[in-house]
Each structure stands twice: as C-alpha cells, then as structure tokens.
PDB file of N, CA and C in Angstrom:
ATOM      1  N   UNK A   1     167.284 -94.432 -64.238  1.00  0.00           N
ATOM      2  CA  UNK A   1     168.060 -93.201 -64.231  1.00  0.00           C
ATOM      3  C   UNK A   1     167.987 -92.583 -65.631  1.00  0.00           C
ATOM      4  N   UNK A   2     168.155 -91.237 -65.879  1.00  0.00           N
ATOM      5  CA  UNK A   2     167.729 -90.281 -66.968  1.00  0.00           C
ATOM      6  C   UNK A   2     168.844 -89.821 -67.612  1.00  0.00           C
ATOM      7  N   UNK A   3     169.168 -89.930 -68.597  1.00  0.00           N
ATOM      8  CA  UNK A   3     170.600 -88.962 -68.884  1.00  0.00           C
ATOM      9  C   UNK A   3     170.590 -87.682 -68.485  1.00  0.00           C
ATOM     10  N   UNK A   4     169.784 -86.917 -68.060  1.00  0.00           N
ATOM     11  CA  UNK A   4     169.551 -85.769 -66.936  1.00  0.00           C
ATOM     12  C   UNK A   4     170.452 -86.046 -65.847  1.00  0.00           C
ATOM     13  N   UNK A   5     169.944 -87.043 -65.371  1.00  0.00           N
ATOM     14  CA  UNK A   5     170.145 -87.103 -63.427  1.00  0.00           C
ATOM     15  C   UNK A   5     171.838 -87.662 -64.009  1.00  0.00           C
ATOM     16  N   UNK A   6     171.939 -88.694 -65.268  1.00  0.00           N
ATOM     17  CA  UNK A   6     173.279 -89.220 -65.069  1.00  0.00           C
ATOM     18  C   UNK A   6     174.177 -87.812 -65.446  1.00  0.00           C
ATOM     19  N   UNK A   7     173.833 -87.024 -65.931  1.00  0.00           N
ATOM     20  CA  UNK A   7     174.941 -85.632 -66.359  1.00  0.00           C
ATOM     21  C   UNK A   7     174.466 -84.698 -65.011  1.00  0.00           C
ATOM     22  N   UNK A   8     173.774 -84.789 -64.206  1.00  0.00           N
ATOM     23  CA  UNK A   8     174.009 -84.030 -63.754  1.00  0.00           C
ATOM     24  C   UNK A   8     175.004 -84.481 -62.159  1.00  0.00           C
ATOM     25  N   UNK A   9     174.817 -85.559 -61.802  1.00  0.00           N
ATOM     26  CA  UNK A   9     175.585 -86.295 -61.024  1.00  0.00           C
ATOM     27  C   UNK A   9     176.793 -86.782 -61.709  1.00  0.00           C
ATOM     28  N   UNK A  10     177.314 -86.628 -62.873  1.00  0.00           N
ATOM     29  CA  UNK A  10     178.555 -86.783 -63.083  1.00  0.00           C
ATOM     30  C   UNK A  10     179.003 -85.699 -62.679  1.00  0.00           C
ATOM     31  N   UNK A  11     178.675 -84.035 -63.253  1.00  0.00           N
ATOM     32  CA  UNK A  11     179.101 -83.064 -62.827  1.00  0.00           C
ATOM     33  C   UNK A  11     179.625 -82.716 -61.828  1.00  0.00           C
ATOM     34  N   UNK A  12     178.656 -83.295 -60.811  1.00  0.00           N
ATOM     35  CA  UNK A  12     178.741 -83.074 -59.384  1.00  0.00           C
ATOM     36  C   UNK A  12     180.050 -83.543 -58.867  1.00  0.00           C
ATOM     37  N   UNK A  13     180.002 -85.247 -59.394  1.00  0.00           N
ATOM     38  CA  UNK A  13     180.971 -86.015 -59.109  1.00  0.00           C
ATOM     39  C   UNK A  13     182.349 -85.380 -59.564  1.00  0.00           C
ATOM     40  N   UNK A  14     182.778 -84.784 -60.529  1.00  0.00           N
ATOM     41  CA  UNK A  14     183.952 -84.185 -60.587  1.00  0.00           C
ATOM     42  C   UNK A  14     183.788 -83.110 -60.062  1.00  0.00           C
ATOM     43  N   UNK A  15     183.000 -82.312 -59.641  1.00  0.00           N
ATOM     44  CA  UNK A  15     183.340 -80.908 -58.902  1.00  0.00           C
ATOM     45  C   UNK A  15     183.797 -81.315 -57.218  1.00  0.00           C
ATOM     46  N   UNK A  16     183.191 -82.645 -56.959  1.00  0.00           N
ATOM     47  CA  UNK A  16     183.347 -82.710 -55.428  1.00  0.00           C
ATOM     48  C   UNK A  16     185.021 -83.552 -55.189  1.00  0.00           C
ATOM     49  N   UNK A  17     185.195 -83.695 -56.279  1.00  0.00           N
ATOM     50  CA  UNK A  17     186.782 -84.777 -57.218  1.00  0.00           C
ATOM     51  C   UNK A  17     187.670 -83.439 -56.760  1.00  0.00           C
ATOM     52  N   UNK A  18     187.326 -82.492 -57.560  1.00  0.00           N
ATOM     53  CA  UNK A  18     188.615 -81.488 -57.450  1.00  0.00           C
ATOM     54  C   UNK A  18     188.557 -80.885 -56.638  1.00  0.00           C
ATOM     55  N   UNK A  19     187.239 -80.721 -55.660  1.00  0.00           N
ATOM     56  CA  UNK A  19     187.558 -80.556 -54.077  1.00  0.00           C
ATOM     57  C   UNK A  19     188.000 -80.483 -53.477  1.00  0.00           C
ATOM     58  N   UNK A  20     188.096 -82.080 -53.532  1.00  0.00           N
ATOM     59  CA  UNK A  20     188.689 -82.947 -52.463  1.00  0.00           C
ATOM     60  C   UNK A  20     190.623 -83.009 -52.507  1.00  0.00           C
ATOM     61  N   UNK A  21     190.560 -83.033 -54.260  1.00  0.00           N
ATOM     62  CA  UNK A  21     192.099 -83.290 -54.594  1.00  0.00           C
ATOM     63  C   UNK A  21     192.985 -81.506 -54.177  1.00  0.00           C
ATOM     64  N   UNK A  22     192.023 -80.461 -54.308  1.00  0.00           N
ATOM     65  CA  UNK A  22     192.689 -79.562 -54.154  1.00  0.00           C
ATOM     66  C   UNK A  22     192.685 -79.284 -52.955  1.00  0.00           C
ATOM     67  N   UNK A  23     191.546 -79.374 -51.580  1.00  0.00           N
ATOM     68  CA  UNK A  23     191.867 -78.986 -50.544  1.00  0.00           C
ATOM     69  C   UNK A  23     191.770 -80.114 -49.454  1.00  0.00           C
ATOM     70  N   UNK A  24     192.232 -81.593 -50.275  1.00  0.00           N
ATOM     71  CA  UNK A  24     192.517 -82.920 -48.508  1.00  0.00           C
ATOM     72  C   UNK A  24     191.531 -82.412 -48.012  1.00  0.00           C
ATOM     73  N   UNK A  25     190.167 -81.857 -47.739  1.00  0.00           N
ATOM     74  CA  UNK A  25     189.389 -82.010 -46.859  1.00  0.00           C
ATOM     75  C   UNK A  25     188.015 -83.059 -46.981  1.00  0.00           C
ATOM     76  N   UNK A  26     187.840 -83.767 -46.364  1.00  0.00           N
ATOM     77  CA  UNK A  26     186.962 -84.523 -46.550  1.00  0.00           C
ATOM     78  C   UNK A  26     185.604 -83.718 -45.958  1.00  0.00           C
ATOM     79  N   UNK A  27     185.691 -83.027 -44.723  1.00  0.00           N
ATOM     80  CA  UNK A  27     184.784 -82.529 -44.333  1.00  0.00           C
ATOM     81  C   UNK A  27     183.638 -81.250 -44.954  1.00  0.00           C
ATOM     82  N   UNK A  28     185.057 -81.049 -45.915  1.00  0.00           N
ATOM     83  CA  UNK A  28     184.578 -79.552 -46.532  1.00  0.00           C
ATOM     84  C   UNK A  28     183.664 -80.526 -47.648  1.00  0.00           C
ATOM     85  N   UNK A  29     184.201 -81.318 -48.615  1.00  0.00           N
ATOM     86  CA  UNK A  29     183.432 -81.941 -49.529  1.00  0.00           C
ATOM     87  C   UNK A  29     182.082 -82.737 -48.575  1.00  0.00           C
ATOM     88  N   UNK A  30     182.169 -83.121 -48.026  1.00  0.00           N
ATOM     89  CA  UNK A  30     180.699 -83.720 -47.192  1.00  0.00           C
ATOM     90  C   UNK A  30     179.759 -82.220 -46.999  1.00  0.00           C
ATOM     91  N   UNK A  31     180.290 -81.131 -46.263  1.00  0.00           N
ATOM     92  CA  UNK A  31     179.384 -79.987 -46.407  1.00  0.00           C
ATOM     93  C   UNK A  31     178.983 -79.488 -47.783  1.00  0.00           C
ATOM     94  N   UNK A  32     179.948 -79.846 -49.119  1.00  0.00           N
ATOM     95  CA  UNK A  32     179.624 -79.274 -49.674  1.00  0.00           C
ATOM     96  C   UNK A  32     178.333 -79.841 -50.331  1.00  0.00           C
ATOM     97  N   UNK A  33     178.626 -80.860 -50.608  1.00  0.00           N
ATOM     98  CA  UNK A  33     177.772 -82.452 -51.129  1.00  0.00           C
ATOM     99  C   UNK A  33     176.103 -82.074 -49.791  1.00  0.00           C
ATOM    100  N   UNK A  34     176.278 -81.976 -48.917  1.00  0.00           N
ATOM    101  CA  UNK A  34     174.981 -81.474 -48.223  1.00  0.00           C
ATOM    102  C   UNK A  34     174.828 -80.394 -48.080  1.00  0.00           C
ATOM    103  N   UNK A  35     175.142 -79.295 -48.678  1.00  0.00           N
ATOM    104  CA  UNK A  35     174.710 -78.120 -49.237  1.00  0.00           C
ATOM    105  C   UNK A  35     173.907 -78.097 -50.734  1.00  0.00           C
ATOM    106  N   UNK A  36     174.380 -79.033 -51.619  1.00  0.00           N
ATOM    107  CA  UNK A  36     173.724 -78.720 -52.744  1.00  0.00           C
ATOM    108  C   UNK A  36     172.427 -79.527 -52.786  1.00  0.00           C
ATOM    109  N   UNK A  37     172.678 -80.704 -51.796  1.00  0.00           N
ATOM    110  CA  UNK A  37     171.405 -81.894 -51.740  1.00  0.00           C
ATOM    111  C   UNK A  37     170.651 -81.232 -50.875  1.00  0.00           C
ATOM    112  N   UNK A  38     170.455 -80.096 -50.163  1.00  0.00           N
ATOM    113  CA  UNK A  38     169.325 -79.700 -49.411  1.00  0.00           C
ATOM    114  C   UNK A  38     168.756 -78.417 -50.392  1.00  0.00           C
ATOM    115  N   UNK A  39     169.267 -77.845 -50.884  1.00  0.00           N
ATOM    116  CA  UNK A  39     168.986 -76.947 -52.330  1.00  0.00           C
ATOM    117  C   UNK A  39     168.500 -77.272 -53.223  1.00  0.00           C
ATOM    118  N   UNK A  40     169.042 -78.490 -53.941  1.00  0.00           N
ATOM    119  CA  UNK A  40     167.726 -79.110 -55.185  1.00  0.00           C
ATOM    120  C   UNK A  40     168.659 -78.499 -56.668  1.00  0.00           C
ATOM    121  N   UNK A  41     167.875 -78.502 -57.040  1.00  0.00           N
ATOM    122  CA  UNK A  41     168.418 -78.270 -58.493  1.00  0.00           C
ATOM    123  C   UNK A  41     167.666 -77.008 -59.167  1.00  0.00           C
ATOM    124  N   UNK A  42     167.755 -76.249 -59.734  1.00  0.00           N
ATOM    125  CA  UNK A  42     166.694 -74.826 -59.714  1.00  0.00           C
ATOM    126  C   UNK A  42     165.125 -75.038 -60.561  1.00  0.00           C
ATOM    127  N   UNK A  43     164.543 -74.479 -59.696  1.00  0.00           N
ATOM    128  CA  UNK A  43     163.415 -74.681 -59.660  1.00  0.00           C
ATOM    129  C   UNK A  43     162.582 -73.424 -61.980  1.00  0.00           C
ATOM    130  N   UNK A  44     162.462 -74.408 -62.388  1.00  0.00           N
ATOM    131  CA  UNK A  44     162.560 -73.355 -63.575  1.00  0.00           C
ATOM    132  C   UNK A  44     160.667 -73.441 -63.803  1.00  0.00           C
ATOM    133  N   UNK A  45     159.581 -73.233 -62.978  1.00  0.00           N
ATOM    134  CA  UNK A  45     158.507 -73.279 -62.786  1.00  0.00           C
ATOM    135  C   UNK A  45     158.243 -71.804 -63.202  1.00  0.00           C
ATOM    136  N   UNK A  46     158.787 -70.735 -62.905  1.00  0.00           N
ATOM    137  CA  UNK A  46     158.914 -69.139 -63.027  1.00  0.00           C
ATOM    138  C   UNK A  46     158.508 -68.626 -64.557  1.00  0.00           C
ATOM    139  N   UNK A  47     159.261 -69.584 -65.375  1.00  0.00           N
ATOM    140  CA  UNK A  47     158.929 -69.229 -66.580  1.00  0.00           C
ATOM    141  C   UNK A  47     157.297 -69.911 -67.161  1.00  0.00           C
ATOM    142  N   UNK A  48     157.010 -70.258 -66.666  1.00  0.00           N
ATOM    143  CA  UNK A  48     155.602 -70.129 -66.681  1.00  0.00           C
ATOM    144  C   UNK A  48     154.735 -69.344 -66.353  1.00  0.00           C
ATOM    145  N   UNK A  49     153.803 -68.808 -67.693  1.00  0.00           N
ATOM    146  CA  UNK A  49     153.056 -67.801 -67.874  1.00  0.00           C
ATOM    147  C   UNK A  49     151.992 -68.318 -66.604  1.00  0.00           C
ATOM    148  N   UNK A  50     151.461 -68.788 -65.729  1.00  0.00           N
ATOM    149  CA  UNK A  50     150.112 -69.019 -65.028  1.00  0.00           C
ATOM    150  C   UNK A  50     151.233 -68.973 -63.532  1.00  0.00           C
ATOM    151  N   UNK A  51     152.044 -68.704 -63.571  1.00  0.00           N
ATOM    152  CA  UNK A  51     153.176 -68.691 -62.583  1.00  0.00           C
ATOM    153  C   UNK A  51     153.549 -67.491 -61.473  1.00  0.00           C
ATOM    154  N   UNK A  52     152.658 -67.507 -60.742  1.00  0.00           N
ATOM    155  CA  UNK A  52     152.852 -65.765 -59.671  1.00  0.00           C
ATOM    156  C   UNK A  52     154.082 -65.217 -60.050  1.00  0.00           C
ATOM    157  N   UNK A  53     155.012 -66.047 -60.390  1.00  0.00           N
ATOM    158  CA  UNK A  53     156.574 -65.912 -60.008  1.00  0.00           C
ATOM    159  C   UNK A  53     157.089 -65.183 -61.936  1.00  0.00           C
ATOM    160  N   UNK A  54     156.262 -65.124 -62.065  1.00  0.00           N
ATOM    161  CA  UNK A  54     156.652 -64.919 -64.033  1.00  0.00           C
ATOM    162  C   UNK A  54     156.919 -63.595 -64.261  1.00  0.00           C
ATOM    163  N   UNK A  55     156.630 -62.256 -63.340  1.00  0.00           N
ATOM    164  CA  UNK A  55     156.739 -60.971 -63.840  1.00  0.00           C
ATOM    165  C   UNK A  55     158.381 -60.992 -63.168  1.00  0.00           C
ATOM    166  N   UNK A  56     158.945 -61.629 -62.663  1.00  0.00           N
ATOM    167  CA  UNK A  56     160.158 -61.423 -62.273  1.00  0.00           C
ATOM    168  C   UNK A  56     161.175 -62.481 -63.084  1.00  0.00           C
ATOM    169  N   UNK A  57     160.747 -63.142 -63.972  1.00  0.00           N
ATOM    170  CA  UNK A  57     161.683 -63.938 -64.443  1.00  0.00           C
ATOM    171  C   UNK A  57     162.840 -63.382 -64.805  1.00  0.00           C
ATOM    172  N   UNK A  58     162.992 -62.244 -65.279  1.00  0.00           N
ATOM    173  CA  UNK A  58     164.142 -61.737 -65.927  1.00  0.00           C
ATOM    174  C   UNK A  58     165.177 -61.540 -64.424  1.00  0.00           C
ATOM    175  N   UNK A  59     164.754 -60.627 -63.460  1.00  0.00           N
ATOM    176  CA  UNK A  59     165.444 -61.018 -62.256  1.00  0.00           C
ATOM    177  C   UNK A  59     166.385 -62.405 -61.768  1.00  0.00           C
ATOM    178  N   UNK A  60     165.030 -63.266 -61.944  1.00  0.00           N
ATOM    179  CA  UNK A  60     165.449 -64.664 -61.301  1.00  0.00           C
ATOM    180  C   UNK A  60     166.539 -65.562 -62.574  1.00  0.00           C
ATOM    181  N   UNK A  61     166.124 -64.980 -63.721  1.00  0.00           N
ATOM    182  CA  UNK A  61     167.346 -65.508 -64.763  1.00  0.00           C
ATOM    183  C   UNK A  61     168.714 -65.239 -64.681  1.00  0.00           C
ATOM    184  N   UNK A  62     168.610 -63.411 -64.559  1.00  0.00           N
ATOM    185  CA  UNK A  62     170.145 -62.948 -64.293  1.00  0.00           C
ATOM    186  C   UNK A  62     170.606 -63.535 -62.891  1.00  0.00           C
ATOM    187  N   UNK A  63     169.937 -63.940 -61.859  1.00  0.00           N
ATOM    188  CA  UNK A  63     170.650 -64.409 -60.558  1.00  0.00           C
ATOM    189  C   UNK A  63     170.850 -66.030 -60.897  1.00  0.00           C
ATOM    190  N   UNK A  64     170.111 -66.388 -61.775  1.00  0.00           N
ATOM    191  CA  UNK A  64     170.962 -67.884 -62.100  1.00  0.00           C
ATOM    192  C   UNK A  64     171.968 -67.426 -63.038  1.00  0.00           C
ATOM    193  N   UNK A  65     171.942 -66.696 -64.091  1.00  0.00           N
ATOM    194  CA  UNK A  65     173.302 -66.036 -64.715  1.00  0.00           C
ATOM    195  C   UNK A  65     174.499 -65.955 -63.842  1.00  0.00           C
ATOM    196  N   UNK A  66     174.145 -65.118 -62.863  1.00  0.00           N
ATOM    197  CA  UNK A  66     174.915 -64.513 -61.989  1.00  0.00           C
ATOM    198  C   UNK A  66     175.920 -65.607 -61.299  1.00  0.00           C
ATOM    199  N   UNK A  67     174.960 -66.744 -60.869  1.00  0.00           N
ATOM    200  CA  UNK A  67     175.721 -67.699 -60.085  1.00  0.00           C
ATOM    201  C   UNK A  67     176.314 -68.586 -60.978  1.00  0.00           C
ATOM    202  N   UNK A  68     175.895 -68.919 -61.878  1.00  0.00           N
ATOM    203  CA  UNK A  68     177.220 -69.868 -62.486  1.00  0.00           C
ATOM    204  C   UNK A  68     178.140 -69.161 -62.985  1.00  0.00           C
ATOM    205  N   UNK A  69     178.210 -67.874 -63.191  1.00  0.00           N
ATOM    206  CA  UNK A  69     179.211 -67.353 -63.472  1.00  0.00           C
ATOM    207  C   UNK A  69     180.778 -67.139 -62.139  1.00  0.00           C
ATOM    208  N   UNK A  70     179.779 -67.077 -60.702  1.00  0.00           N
ATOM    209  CA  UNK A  70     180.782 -66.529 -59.779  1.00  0.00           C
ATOM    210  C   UNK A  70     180.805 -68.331 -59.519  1.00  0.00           C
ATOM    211  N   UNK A  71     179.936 -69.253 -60.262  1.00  0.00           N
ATOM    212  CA  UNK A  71     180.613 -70.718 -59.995  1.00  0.00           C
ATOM    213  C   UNK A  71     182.279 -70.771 -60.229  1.00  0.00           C
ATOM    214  N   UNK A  72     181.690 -71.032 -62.052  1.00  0.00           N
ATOM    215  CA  UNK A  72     183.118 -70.995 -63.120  1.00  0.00           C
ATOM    216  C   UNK A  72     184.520 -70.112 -62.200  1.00  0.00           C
ATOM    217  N   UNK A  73     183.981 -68.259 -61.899  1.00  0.00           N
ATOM    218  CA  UNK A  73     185.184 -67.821 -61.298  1.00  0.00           C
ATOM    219  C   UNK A  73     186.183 -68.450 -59.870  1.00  0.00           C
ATOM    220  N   UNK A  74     185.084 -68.966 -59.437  1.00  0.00           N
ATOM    221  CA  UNK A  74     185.495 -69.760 -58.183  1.00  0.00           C
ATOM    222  C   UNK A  74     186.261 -71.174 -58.705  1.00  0.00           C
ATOM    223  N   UNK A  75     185.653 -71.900 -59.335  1.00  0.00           N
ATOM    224  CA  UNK A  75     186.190 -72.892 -59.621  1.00  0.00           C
ATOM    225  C   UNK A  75     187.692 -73.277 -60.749  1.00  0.00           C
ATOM    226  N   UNK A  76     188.093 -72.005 -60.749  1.00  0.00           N
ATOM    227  CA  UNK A  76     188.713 -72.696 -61.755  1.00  0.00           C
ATOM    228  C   UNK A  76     189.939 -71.158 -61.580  1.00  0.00           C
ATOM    229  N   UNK A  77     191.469 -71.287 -61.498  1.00  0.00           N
ATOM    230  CA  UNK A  77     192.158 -71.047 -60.965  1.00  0.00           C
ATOM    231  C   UNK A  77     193.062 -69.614 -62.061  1.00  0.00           C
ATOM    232  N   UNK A  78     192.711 -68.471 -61.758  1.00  0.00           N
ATOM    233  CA  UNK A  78     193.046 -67.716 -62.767  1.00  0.00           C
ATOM    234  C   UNK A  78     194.954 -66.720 -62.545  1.00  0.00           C
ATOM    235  N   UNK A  79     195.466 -67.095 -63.351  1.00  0.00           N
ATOM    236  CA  UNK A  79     197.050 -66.121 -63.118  1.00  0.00           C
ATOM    237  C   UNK A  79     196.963 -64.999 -62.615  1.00  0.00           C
ATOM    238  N   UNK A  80     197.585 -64.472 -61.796  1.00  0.00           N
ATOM    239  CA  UNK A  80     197.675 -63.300 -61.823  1.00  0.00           C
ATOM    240  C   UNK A  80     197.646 -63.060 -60.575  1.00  0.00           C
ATOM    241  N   UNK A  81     197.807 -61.235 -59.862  1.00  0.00           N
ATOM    242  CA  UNK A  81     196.980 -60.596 -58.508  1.00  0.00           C
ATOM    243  C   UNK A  81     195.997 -59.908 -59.185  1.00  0.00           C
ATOM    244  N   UNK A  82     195.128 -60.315 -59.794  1.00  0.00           N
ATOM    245  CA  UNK A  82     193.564 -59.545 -59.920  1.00  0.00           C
ATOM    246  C   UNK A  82     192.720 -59.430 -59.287  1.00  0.00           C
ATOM    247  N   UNK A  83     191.621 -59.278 -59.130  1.00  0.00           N
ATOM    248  CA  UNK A  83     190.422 -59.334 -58.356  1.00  0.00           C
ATOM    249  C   UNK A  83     189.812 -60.799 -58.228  1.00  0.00           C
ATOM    250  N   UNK A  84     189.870 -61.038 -59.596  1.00  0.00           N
ATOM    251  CA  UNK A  84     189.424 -62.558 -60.053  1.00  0.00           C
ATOM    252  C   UNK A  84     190.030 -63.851 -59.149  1.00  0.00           C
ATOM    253  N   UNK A  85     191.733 -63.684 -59.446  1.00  0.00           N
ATOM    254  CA  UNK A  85     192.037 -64.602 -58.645  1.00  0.00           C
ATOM    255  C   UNK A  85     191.744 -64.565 -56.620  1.00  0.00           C
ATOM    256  N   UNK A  86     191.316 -63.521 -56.192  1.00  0.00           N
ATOM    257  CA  UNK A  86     191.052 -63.749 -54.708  1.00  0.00           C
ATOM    258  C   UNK A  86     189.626 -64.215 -54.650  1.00  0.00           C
ATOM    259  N   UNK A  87     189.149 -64.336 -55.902  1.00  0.00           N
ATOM    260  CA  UNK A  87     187.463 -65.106 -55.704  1.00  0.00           C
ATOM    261  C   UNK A  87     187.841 -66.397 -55.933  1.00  0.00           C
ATOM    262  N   UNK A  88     188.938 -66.933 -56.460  1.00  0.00           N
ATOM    263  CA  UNK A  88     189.212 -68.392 -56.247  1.00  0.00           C
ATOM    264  C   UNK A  88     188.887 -69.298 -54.732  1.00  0.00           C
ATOM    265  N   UNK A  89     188.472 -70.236 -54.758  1.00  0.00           N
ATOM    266  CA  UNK A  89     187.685 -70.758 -53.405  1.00  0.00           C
ATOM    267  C   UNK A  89     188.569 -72.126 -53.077  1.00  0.00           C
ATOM    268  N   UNK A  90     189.617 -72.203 -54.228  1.00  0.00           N
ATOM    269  CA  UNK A  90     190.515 -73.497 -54.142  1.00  0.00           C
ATOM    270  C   UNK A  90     192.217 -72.722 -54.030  1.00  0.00           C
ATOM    271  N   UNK A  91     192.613 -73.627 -52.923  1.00  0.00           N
ATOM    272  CA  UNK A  91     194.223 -73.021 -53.251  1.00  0.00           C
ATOM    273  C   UNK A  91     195.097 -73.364 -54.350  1.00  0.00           C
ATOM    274  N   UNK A  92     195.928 -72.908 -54.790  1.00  0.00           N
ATOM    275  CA  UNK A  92     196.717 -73.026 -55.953  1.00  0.00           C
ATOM    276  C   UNK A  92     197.431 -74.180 -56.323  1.00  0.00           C
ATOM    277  N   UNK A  93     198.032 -74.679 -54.796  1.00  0.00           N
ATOM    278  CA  UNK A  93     198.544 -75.940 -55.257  1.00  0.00           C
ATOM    279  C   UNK A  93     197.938 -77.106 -54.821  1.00  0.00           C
ATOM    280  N   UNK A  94     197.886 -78.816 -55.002  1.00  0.00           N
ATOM    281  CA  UNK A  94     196.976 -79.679 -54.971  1.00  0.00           C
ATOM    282  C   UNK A  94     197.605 -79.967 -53.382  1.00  0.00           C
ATOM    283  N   UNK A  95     196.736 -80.344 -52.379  1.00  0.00           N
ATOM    284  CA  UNK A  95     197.173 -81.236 -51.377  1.00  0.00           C
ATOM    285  C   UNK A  95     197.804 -82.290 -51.548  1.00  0.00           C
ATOM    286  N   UNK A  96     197.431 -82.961 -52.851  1.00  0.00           N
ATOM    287  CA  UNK A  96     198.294 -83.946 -52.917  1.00  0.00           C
ATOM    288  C   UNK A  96     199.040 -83.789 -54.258  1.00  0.00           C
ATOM    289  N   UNK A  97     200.353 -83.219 -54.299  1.00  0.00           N
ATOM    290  CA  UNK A  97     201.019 -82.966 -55.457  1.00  0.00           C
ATOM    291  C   UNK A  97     201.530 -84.000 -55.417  1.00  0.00           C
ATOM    292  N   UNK A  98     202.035 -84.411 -54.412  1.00  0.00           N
ATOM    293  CA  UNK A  98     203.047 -85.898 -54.384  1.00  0.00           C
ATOM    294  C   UNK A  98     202.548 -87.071 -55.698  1.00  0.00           C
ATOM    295  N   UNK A  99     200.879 -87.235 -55.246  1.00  0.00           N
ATOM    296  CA  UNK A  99     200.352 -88.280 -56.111  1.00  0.00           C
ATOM    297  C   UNK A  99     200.018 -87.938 -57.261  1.00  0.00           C
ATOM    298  N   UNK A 100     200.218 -86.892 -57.520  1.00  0.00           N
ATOM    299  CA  UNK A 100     199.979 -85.962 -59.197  1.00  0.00           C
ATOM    300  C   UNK A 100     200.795 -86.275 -59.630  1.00  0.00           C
TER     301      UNK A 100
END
C-alpha cells in the first residue's frame, strides 16, 4: 500500500464516518461507497501534451475545480437561510445525538 492509496482511503473513510453518523443510514453510505468505487479516482492523463484530451484541459480542470468545491459546500454544514445552506446534503442534527 502507497501513502497515496493510504490518504486517500482514509479520506474516504471519514467522509463515509460522517455519513453514516449524520444520516443512520447504512444504505445511503453503501450507495455512496459504490458510487465512488465504480468512478475511480480522476483520470489526470488530459494534461498530457500527446493527449487528444489536452486542448480542453482548462475545461476539464475548472469541472474538477468545480466539484470539490460543491463537495466542501455539501459537506460541511453552513449557518444561516442562504443559498449555501440548502446545498447541504447532511441534516443539521446527528442521528445519533444521544451517543455524541
């Protein structure tokens, strides 16, 4: 194992952690966990000059921009009635507050 694969499966491992702790669903974390394992990890071949895919890199950069950004907004729980907070994808309080 690579300190790659181990940081990037830790990551994982706490994103599918606060999942689980914020929405008790087991099912939703199993879809989510086989959503990202049939996706892969991003393919960064594009930035290669001998690469069909290279006159669009700047495209394909801002849409990986793009998505970890509406990651972060999703993931992580902002005050307020803004716009921001209805892109939240977790509810506010933990399913299990009891054990908190």
């Amino acid at each position: 194992m690579t300190l790659f694969q181990f940081a990037y499966t830790s990551l994982f491992g706490a994103y599918a952690a606060h999942a689980f702790i914020r929405t008790g669903s087991i099912p939703a974390v199993v879809l989510c966990h086989s959503f990202c394992n049939y996706m892969g990890l991003p393919d960064f071949g594009y930035l290669n000059v001998s690469s069909r895919m290279h006159g669009y890199r700047r495209a394909i950069s801002n849409g990986y921009l793009f998505g970890v950004i509406l990651f972060y907004y999703g993931f992580t729980y902002w005050e307020g009635g803004n716009w921001i907070q209805r892109l939240c994808f977790f509810p506010r309080k933990s399913a299990f507050s009891a054990a908190l």
